[in-house]
PDB file of N, CA and C in Angstrom:
ATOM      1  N   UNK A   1      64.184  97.545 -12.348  1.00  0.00           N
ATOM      2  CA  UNK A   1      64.352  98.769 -11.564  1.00  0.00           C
ATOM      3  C   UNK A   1      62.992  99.157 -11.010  1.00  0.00           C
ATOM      4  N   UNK A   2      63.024  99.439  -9.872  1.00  0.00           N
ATOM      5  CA  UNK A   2      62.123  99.673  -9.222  1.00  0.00           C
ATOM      6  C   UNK A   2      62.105 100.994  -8.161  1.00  0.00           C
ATOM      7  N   UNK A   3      61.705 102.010  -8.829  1.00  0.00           N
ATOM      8  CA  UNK A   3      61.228 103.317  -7.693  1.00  0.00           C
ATOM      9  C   UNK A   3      60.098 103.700  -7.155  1.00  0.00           C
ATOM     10  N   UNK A   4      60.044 104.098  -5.234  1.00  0.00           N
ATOM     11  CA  UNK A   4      58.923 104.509  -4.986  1.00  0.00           C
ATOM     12  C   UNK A   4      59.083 105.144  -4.436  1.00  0.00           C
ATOM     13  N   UNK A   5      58.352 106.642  -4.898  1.00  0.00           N
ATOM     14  CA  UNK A   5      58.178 107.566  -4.441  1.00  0.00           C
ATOM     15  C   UNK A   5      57.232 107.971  -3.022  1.00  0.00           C
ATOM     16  N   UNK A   6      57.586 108.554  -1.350  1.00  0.00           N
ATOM     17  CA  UNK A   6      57.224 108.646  -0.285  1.00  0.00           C
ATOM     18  C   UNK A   6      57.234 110.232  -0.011  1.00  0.00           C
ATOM     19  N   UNK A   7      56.228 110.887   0.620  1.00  0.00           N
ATOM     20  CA  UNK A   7      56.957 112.163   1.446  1.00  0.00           C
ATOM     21  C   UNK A   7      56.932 111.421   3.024  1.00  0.00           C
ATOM     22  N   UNK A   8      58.343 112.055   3.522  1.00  0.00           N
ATOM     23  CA  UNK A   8      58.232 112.006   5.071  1.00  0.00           C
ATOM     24  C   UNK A   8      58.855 113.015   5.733  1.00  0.00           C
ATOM     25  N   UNK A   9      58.170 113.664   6.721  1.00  0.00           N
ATOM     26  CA  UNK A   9      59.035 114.778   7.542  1.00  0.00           C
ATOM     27  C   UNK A   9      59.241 115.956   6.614  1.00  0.00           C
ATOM     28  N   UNK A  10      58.279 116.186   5.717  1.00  0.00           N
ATOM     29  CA  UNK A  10      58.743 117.130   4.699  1.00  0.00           C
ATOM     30  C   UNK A  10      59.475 117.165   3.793  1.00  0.00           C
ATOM     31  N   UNK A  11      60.031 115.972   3.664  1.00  0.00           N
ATOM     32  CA  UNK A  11      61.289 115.611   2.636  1.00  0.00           C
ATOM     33  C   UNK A  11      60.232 114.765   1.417  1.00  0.00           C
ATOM     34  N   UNK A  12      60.791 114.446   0.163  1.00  0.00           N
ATOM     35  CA  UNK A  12      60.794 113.730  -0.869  1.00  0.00           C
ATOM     36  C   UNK A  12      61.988 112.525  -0.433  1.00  0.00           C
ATOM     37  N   UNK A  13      61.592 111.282  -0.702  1.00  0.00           N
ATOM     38  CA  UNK A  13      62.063 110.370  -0.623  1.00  0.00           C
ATOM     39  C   UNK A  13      62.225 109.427  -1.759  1.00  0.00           C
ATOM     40  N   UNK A  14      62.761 109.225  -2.474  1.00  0.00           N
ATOM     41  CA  UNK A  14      62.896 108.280  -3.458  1.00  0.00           C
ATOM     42  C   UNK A  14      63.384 106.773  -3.324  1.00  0.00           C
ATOM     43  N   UNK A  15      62.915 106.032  -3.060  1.00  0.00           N
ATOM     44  CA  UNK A  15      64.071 104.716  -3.076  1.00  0.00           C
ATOM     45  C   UNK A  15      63.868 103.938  -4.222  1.00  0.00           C
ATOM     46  N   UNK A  16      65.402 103.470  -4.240  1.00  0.00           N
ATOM     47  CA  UNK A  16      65.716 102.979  -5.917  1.00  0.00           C
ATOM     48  C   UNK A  16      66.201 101.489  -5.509  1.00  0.00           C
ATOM     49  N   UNK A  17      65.701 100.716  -6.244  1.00  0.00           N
ATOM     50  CA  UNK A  17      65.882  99.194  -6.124  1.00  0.00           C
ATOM     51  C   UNK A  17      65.945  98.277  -7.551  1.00  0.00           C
ATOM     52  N   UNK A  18      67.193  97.969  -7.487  1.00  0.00           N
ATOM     53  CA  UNK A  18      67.327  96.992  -8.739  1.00  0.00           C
ATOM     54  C   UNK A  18      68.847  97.516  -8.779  1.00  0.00           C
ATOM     55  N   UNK A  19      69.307  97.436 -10.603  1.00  0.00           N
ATOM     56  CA  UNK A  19      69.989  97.989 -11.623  1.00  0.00           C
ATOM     57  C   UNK A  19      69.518  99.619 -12.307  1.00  0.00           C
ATOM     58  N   UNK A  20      70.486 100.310 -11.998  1.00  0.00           N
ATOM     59  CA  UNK A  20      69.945 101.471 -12.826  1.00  0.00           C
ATOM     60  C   UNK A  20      70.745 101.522 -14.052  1.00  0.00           C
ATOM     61  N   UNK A  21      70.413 100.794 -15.314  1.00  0.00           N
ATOM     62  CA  UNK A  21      71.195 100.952 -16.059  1.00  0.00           C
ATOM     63  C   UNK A  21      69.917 101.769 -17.510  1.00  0.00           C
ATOM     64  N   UNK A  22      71.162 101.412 -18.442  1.00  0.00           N
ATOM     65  CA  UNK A  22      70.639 102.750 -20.005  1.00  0.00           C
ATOM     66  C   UNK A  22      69.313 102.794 -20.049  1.00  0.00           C
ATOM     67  N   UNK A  23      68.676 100.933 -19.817  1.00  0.00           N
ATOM     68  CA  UNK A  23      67.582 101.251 -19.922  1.00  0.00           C
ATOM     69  C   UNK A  23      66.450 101.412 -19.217  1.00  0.00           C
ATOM     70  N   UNK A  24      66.782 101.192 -17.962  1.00  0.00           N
ATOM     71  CA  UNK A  24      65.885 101.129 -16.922  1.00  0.00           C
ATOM     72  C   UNK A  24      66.063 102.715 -16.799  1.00  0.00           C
ATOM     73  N   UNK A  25      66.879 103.346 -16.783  1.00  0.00           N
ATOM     74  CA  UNK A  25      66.890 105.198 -16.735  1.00  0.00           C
ATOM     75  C   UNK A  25      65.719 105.826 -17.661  1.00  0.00           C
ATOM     76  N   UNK A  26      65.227 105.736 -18.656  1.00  0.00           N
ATOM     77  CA  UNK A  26      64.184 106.041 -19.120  1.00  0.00           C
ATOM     78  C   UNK A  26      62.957 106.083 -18.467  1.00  0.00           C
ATOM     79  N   UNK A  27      62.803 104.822 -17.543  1.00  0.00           N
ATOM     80  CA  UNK A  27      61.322 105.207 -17.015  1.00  0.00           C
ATOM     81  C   UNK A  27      62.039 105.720 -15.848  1.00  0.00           C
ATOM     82  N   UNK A  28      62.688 105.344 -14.972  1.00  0.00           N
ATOM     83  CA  UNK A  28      63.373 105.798 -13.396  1.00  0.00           C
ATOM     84  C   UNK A  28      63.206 107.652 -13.847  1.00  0.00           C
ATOM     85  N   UNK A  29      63.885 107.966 -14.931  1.00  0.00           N
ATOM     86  CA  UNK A  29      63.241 109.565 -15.311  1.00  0.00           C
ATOM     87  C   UNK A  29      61.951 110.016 -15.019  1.00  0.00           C
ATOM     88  N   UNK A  30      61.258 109.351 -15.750  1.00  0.00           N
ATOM     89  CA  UNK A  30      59.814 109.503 -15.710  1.00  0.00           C
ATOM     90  C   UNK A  30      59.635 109.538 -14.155  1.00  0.00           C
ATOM     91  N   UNK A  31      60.255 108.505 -13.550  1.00  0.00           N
ATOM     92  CA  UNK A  31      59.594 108.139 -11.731  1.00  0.00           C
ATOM     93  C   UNK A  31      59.939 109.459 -11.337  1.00  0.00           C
ATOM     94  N   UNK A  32      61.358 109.801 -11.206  1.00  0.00           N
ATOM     95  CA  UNK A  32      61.772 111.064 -10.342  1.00  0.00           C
ATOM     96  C   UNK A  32      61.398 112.518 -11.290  1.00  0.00           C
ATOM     97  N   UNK A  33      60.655 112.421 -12.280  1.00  0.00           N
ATOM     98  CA  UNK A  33      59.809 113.892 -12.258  1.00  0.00           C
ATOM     99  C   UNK A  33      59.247 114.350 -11.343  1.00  0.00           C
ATOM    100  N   UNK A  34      58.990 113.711 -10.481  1.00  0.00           N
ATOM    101  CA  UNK A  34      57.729 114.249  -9.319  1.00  0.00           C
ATOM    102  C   UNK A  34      59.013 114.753  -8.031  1.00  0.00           C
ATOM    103  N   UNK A  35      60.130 114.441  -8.538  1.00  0.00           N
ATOM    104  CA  UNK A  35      61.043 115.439  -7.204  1.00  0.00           C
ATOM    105  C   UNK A  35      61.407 117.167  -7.748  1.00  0.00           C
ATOM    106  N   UNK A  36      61.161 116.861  -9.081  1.00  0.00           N
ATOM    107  CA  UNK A  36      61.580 118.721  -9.519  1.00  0.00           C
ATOM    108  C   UNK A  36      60.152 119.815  -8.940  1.00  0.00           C
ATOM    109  N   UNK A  37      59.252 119.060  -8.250  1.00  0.00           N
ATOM    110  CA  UNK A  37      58.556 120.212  -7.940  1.00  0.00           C
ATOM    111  C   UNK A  37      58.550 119.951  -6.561  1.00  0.00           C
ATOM    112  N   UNK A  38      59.896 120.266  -6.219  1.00  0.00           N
ATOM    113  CA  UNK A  38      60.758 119.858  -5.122  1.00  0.00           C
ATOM    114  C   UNK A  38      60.922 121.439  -3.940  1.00  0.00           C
ATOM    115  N   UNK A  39      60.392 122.471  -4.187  1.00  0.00           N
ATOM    116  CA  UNK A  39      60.383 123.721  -3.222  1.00  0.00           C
ATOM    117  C   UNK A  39      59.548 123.524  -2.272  1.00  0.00           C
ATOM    118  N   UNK A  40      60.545 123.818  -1.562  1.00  0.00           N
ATOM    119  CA  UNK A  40      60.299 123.235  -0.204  1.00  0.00           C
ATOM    120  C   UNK A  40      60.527 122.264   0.803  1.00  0.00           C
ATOM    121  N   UNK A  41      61.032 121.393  -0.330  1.00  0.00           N
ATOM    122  CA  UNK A  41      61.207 120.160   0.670  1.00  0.00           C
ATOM    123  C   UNK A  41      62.665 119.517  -0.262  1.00  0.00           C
ATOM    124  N   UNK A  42      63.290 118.707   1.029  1.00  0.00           N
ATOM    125  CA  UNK A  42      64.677 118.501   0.788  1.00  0.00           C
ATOM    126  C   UNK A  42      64.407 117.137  -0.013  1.00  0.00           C
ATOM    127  N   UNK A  43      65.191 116.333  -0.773  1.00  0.00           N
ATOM    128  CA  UNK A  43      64.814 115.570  -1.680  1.00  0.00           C
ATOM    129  C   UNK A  43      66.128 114.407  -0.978  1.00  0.00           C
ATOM    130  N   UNK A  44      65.344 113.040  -0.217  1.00  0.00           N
ATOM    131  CA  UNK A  44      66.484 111.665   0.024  1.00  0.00           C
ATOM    132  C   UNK A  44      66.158 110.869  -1.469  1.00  0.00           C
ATOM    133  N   UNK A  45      67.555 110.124  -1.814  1.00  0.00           N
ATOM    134  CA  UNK A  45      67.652 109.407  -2.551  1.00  0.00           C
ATOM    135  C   UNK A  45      68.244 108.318  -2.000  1.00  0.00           C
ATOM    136  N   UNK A  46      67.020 107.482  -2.020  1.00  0.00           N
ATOM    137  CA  UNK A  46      67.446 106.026  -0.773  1.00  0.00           C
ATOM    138  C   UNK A  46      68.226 104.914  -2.243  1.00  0.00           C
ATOM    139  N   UNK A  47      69.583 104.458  -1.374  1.00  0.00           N
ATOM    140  CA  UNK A  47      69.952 103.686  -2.546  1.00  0.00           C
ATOM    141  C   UNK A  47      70.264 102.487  -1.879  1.00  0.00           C
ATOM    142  N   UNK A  48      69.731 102.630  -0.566  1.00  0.00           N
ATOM    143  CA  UNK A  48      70.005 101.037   0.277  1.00  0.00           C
ATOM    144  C   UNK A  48      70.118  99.731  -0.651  1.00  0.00           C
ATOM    145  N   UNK A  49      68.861 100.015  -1.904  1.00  0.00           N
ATOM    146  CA  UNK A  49      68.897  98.428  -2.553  1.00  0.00           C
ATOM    147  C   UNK A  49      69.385  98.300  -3.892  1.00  0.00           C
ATOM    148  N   UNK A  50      69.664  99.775  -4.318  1.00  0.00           N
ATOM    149  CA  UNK A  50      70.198 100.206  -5.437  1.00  0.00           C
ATOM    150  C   UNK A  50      71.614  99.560  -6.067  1.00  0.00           C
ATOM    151  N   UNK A  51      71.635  98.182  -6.900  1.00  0.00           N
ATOM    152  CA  UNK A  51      72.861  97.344  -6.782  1.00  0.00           C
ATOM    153  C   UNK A  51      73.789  97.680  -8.384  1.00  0.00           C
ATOM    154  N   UNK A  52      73.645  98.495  -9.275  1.00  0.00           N
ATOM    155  CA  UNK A  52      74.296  99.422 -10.087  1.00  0.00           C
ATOM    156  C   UNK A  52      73.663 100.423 -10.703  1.00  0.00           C
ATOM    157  N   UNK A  53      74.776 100.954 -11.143  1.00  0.00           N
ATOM    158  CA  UNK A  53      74.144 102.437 -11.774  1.00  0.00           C
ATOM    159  C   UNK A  53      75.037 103.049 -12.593  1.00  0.00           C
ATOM    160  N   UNK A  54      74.318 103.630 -14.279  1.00  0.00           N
ATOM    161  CA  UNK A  54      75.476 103.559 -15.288  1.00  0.00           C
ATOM    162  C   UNK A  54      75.196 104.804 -15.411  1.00  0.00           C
ATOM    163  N   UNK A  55      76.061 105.220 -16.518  1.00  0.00           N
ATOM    164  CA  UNK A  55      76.142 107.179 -16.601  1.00  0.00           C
ATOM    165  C   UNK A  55      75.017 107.329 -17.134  1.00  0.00           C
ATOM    166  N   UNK A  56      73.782 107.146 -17.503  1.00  0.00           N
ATOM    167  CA  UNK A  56      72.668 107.709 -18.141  1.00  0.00           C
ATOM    168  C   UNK A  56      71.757 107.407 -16.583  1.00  0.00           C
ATOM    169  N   UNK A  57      72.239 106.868 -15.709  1.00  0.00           N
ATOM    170  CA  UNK A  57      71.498 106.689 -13.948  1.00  0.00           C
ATOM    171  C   UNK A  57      72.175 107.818 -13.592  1.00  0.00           C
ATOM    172  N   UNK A  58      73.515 108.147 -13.765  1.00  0.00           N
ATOM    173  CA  UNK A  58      74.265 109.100 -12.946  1.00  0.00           C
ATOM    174  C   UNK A  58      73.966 110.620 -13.296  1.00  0.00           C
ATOM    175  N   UNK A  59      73.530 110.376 -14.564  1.00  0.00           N
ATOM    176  CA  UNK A  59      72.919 111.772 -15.506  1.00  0.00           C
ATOM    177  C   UNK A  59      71.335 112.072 -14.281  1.00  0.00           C
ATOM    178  N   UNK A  60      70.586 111.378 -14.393  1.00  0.00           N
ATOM    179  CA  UNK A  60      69.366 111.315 -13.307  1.00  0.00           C
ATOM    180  C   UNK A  60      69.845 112.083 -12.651  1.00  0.00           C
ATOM    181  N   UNK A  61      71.094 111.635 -11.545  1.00  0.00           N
ATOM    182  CA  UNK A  61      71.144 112.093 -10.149  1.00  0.00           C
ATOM    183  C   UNK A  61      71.536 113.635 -10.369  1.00  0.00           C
ATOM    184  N   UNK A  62      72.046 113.889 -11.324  1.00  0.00           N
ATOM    185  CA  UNK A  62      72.824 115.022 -11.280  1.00  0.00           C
ATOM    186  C   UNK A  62      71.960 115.966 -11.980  1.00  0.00           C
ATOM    187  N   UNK A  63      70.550 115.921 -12.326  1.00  0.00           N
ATOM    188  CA  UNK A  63      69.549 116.448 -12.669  1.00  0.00           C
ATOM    189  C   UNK A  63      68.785 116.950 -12.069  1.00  0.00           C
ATOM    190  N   UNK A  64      68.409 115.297 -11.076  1.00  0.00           N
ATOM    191  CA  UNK A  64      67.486 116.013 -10.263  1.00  0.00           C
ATOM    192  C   UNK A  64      68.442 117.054  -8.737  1.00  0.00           C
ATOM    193  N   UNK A  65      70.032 117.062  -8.733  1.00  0.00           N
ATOM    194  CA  UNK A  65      70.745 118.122  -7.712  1.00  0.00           C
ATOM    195  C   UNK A  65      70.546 119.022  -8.432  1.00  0.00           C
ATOM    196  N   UNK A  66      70.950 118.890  -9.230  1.00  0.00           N
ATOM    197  CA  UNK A  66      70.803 120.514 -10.237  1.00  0.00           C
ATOM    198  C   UNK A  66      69.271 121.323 -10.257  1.00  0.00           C
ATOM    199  N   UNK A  67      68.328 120.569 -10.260  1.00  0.00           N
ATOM    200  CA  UNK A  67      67.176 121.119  -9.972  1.00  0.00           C
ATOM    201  C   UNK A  67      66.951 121.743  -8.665  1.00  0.00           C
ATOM    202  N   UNK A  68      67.240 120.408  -7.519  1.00  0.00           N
ATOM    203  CA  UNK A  68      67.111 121.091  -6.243  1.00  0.00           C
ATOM    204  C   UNK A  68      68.091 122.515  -5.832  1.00  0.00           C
ATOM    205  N   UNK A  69      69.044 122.498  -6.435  1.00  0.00           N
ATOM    206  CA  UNK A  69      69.736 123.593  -6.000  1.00  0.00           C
ATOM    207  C   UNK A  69      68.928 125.206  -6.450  1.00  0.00           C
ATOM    208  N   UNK A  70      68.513 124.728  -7.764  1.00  0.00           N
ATOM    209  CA  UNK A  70      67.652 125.907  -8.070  1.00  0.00           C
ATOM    210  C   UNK A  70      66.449 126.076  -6.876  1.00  0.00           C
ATOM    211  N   UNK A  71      65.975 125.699  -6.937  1.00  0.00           N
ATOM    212  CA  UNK A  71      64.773 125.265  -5.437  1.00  0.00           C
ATOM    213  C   UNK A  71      65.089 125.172  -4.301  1.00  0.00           C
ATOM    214  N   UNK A  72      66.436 125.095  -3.978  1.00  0.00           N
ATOM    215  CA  UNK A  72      66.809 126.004  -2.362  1.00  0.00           C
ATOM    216  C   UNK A  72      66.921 124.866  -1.755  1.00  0.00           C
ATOM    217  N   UNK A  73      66.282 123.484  -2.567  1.00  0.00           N
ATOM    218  CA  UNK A  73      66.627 122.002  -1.370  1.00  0.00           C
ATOM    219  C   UNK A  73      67.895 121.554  -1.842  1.00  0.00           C
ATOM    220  N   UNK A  74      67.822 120.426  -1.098  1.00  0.00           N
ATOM    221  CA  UNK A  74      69.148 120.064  -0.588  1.00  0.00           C
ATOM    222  C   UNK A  74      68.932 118.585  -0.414  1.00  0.00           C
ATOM    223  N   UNK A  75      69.861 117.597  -1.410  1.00  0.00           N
ATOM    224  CA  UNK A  75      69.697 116.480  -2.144  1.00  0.00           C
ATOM    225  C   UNK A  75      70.705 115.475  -1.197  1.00  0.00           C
ATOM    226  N   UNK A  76      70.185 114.584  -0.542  1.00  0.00           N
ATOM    227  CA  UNK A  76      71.080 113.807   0.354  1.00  0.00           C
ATOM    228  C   UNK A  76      70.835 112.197  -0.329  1.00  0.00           C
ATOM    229  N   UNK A  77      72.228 111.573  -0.055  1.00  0.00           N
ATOM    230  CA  UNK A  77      71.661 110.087  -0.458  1.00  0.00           C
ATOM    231  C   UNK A  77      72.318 109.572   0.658  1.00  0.00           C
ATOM    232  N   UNK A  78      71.243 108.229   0.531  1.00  0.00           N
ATOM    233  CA  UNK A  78      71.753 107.211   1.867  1.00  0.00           C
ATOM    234  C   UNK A  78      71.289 106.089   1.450  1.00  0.00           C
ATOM    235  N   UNK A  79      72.026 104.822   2.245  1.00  0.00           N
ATOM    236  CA  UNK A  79      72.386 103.854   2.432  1.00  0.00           C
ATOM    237  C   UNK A  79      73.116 102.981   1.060  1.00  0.00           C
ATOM    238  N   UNK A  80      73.952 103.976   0.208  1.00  0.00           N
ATOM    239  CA  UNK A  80      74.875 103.856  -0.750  1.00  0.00           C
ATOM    240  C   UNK A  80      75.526 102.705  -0.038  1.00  0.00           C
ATOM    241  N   UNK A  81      75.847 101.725  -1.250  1.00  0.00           N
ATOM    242  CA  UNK A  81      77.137 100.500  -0.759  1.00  0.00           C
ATOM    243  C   UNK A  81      78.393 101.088  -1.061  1.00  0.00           C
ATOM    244  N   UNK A  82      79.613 100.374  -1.170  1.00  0.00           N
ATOM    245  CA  UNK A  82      80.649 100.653  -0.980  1.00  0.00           C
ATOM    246  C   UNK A  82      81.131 100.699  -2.522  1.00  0.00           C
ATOM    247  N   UNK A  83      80.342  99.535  -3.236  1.00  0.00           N
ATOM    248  CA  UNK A  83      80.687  99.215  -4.863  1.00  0.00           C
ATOM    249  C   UNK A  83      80.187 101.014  -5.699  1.00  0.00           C
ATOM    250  N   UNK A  84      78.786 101.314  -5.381  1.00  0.00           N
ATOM    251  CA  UNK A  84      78.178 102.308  -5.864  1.00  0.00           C
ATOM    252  C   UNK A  84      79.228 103.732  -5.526  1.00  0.00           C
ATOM    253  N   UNK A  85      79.319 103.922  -3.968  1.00  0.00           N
ATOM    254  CA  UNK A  85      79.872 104.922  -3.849  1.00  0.00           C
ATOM    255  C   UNK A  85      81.468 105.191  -4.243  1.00  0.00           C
ATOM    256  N   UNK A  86      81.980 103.895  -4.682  1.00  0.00           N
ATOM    257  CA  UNK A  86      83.205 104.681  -5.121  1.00  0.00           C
ATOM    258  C   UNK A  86      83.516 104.500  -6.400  1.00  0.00           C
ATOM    259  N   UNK A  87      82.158 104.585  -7.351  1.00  0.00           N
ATOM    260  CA  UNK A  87      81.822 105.198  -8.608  1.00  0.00           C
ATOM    261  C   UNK A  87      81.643 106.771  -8.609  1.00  0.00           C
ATOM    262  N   UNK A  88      80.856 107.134  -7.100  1.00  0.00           N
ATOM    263  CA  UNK A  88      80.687 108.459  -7.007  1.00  0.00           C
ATOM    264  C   UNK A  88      81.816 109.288  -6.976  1.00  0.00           C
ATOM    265  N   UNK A  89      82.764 108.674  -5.850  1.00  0.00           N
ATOM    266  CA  UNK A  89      84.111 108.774  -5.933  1.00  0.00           C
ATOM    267  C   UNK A  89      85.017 109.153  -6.957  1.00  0.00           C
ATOM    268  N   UNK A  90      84.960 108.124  -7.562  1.00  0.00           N
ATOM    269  CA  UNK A  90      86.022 108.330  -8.669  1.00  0.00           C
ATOM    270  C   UNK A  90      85.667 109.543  -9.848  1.00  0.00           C
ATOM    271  N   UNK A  91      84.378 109.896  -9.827  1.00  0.00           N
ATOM    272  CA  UNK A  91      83.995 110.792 -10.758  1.00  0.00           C
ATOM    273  C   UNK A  91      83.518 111.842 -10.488  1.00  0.00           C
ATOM    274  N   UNK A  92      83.617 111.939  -9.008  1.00  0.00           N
ATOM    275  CA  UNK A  92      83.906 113.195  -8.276  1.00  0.00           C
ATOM    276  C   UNK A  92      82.302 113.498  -7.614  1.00  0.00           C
ATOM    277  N   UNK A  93      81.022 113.029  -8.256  1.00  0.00           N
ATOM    278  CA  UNK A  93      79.855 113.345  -7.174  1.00  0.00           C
ATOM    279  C   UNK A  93      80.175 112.659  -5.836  1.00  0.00           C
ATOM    280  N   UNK A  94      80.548 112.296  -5.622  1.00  0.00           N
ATOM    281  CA  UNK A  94      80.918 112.668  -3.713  1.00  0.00           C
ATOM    282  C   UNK A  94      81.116 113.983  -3.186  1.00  0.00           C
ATOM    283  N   UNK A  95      81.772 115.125  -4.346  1.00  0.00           N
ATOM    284  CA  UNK A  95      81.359 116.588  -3.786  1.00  0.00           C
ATOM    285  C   UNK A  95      80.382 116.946  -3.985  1.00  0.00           C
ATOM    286  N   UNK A  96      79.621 116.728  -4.278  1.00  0.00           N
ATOM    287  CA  UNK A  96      78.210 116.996  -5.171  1.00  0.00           C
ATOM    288  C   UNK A  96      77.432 116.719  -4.238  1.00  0.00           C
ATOM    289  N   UNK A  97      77.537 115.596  -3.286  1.00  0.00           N
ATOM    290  CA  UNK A  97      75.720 115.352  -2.852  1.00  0.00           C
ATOM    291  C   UNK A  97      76.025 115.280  -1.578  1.00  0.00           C
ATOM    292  N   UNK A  98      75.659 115.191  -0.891  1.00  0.00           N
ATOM    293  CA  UNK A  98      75.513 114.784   1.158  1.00  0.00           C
ATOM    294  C   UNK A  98      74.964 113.548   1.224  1.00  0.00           C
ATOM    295  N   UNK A  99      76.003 112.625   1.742  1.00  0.00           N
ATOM    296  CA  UNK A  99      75.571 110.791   2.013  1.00  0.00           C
ATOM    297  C   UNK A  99      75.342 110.820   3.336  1.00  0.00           C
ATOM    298  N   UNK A 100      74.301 110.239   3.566  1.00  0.00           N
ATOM    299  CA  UNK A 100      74.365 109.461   4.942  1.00  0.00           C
ATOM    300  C   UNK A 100      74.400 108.067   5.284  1.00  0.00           C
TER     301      UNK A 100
END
């Protein structure tokens, strides 16, 4: 698993590359600490290369929305595949986040 953290356009950018599974979520935590001091700026979660993701990855995502919502941003993901997003689907964060 591999995350790197970018600002662009005022946004936080994250892109996630690999497996996000039990154990790669431990450090991927550690990576996306640096989006909770997230006021001000809207937070992308690039998952273009992002090829799974298990409920202790899905716990992440729904941490760092929950943060941004406190902080007034606004948590978008993009370039989700079709396998990933209808995990989101089925467990209902598809209401939860804004895909592009």
């Amino acid at each position: 698993m591999i995350t790197t953290f970018t600002e662009e356009n005022n946004n936080y950018v994250m892109r996630l590359e690999g497996r996000l599974d039990t154990i790669a979520s431990a450090q991927a935590g550690r990576d996306m600490q640096v989006l909770y001091d997230c006021a001000g700026h809207d937070i992308i979660l690039d998952c273009s290369a992002l090829e799974y993701i298990s409920s202790s990855g899905l716990r992440l995502f729904l941490a760092v929305l929950k943060n941004a919502n406190k902080h007034g941003s606004k948590v978008t993901i993009t370039g989700m595949g079709s396998e990933l997003r209808q995990v989101f689907d089925e467990i209902g964060f598809s209401n939860l986040f804004q895909f592009q």
